[in-house]
Every structure is written in C-alpha cells, then in structure tokens.
N, C-alpha and C. Protein backbone atom coordinates (compact mmCIF):
# COMPACT_ATOMS: atom_id res chain seq x y z
N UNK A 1 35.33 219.91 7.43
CA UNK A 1 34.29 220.63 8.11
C UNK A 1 34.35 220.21 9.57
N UNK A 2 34.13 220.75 10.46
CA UNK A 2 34.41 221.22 11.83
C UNK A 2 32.89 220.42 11.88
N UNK A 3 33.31 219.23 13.24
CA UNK A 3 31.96 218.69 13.70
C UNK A 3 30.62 219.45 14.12
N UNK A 4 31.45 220.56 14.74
CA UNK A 4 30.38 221.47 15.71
C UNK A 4 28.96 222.05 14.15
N UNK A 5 30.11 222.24 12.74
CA UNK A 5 29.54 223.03 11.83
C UNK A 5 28.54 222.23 11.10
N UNK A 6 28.80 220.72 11.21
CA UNK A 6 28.09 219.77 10.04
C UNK A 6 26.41 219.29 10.85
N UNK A 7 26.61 219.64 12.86
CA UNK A 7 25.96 219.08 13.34
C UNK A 7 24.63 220.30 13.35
N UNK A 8 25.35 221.74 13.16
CA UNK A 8 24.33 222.47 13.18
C UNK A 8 23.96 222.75 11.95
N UNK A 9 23.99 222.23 11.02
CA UNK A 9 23.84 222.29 9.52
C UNK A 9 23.00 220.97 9.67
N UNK A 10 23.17 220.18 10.16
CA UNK A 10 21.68 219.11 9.80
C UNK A 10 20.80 219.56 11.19
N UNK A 11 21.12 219.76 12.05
CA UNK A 11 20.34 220.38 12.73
C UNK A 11 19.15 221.37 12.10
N UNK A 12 19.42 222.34 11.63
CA UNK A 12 18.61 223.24 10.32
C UNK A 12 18.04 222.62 9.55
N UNK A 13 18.40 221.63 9.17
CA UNK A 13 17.62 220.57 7.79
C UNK A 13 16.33 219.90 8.96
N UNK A 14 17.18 219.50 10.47
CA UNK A 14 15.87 219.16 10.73
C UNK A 14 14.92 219.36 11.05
N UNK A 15 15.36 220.83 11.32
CA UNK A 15 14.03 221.77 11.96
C UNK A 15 13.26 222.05 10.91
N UNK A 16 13.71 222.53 9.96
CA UNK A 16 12.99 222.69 8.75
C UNK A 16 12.41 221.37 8.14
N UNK A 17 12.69 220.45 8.20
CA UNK A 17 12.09 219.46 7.78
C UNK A 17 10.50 218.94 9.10
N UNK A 18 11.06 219.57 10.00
CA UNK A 18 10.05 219.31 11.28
C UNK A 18 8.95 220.74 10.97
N UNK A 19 9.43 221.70 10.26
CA UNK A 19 8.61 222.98 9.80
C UNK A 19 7.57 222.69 8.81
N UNK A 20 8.06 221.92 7.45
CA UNK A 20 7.17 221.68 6.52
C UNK A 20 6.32 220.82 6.87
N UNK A 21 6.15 219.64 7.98
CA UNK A 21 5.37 218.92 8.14
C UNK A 21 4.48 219.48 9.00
N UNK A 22 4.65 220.51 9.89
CA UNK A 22 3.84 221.36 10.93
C UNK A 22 3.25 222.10 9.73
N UNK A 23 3.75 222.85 9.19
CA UNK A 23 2.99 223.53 7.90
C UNK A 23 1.92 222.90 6.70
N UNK A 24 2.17 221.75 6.66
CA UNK A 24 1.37 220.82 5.71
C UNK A 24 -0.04 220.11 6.83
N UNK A 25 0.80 219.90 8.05
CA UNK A 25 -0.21 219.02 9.06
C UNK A 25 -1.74 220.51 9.00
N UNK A 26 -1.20 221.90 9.64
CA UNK A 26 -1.63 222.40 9.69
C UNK A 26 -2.60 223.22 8.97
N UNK A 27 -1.85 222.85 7.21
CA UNK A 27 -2.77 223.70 6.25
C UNK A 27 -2.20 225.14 6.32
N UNK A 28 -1.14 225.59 6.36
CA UNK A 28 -0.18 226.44 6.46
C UNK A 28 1.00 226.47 5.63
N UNK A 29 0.72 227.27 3.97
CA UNK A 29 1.45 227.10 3.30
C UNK A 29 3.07 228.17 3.52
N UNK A 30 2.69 229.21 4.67
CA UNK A 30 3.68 230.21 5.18
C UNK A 30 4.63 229.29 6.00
N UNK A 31 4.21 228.68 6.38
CA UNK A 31 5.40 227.66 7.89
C UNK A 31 5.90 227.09 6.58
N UNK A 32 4.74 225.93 5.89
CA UNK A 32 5.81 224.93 4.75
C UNK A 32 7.19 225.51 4.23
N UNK A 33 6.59 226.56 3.67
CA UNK A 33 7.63 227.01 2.74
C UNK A 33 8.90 227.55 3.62
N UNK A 34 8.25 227.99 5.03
CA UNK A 34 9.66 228.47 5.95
C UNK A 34 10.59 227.46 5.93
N UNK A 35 9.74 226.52 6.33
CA UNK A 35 10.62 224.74 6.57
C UNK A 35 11.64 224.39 5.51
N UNK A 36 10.84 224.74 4.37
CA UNK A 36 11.28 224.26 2.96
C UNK A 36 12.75 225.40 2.90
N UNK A 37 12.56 226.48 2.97
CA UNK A 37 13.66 227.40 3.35
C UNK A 37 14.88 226.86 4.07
N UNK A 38 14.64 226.51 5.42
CA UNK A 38 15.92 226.31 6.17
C UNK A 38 16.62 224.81 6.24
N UNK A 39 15.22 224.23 5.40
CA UNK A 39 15.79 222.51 5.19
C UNK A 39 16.77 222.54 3.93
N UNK A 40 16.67 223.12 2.57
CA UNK A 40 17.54 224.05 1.81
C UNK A 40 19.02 224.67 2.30
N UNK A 41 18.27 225.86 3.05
CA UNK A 41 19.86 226.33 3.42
C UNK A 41 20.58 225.42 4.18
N UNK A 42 20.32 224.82 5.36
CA UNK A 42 20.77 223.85 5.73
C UNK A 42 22.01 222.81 4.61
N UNK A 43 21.29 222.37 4.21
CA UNK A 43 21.92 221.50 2.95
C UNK A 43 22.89 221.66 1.81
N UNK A 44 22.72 223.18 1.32
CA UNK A 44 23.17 224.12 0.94
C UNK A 44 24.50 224.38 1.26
N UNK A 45 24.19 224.94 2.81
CA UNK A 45 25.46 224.93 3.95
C UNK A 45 26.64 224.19 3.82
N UNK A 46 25.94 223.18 3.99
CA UNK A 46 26.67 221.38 4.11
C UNK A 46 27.38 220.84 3.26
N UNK A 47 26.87 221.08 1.93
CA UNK A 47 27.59 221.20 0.44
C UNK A 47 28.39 222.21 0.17
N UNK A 48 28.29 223.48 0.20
CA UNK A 48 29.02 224.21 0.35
C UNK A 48 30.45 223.98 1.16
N UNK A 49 30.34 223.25 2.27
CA UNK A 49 31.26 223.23 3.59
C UNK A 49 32.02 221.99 2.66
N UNK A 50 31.56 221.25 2.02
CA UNK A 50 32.45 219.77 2.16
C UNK A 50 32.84 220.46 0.43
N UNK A 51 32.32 221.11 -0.33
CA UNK A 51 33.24 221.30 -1.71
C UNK A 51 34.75 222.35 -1.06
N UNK A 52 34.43 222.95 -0.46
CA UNK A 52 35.33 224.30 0.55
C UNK A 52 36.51 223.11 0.80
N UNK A 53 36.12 221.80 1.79
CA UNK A 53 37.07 221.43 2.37
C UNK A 53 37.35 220.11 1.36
N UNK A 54 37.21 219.67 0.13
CA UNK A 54 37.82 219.09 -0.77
C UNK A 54 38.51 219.72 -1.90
N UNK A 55 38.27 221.05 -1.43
CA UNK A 55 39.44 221.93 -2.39
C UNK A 55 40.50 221.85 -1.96
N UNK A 56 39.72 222.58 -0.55
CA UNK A 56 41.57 222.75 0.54
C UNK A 56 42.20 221.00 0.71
N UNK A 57 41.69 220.36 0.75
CA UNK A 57 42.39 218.62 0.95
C UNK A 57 43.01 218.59 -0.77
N UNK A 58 42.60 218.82 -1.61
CA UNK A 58 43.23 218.73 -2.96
C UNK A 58 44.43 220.06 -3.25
N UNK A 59 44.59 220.80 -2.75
CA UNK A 59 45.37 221.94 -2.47
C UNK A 59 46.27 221.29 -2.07
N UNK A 60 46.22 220.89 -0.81
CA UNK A 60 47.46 220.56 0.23
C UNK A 60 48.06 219.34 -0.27
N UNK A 61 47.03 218.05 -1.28
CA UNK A 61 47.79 217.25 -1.84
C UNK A 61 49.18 217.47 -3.04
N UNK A 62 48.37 219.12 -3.47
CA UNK A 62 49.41 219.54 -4.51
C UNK A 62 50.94 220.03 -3.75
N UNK A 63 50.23 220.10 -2.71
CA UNK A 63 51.63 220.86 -2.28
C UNK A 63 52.53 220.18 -1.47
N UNK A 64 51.78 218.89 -1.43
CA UNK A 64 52.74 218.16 -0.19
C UNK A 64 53.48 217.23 -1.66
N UNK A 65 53.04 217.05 -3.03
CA UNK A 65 53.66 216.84 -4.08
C UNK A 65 54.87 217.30 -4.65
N UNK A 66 54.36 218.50 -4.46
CA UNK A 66 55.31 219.68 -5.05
C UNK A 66 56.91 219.50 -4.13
N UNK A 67 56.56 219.46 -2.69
CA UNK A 67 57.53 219.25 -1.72
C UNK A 67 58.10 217.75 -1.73
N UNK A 68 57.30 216.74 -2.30
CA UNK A 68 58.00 215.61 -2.52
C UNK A 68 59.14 215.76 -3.55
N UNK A 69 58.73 216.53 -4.82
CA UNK A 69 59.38 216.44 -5.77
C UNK A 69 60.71 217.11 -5.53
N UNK A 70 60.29 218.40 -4.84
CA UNK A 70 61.48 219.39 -4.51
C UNK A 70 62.16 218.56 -3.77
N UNK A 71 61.92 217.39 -2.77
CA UNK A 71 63.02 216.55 -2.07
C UNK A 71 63.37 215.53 -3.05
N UNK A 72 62.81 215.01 -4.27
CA UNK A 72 63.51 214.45 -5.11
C UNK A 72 64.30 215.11 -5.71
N UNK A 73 63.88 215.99 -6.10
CA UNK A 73 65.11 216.97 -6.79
C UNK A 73 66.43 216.68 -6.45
N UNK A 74 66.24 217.69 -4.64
CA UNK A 74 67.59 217.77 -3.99
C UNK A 74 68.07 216.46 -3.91
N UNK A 75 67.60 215.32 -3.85
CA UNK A 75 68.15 213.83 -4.02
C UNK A 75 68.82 213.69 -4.86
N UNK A 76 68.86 213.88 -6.03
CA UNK A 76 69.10 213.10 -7.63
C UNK A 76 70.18 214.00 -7.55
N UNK A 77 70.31 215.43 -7.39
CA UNK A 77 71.18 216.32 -7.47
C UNK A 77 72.43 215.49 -6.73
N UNK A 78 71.94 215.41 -4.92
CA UNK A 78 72.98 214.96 -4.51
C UNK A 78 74.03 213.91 -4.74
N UNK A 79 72.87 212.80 -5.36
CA UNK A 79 73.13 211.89 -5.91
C UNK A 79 74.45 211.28 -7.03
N UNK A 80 74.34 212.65 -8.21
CA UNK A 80 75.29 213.22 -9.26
C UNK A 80 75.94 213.61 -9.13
N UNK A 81 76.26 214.02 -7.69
CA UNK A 81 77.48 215.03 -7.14
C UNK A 81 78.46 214.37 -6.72
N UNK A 82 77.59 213.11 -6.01
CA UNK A 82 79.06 212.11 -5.42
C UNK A 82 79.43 211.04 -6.45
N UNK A 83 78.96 211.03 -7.81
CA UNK A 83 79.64 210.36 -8.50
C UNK A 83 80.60 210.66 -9.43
C-alpha cells in the first residue's frame, strides 16, 4: 500500500472517530453514526489495501519460485550434458 493511501485511510478513521465524539458530546445521533460510517470505511479501506497487497507479495513469491526452479532446471540439465 502506497504511503500517500494508508495515511488518508487513517486520516478518515480519524475524522470519523473525531465525528462520533462531536455527535455523542452533542446529543446527535445523525453526526455519531456519520462518524461511525467513515471511521468503518476508513478501516475497511485499510484492510482491504493490505489483503490486495499480501496477495500480490504472495503472487510474486510464486513466481520468483517458479523462476528459481526454471533456473534449476536449466542447471541440472546442463549439468548432465557435460558428463
């Protein structure tokens, strides 16, 4: 996840978290629940963003595997050839 993306993703959690307490201070169950809303999506976001980018990091481990093996391959091959 891209710094710029994680900072405005808690950013949102904190406004919303700064929402429900203006909404509760106030006796304003419409703000709370706004708060409660974007402190959610926020978080949401954030989780979303880091399962996204532990797929793609587990992806690329398969494949930088796959390319190890394919250079073992061509090794062992070469290997048998000069004996």
């Amino acid at each position: 996840m891209s710094t710029f993306d994680k900072v405005k993703q808690q950013a949102q959690q904190l406004a919303g978290k700064a929402k429900e307490a203006t909404g509760r201070v106030t006796g304003s169950q419409e703000t709370e629940n706004a708060g409660k809303r974007d402190r959610l999506e926020g978080e949401a976001k954030e989780r979303g963003q880091d399962l996204k980018d532990r797929a793609e990091g587990t992806v690329q481990d398969a494949k930088d595997k796959l390319r190890g093996q394919d250079k073992g391959d061509q090794g062992k091959g070469g290997e048998n050839e000069q004996r």
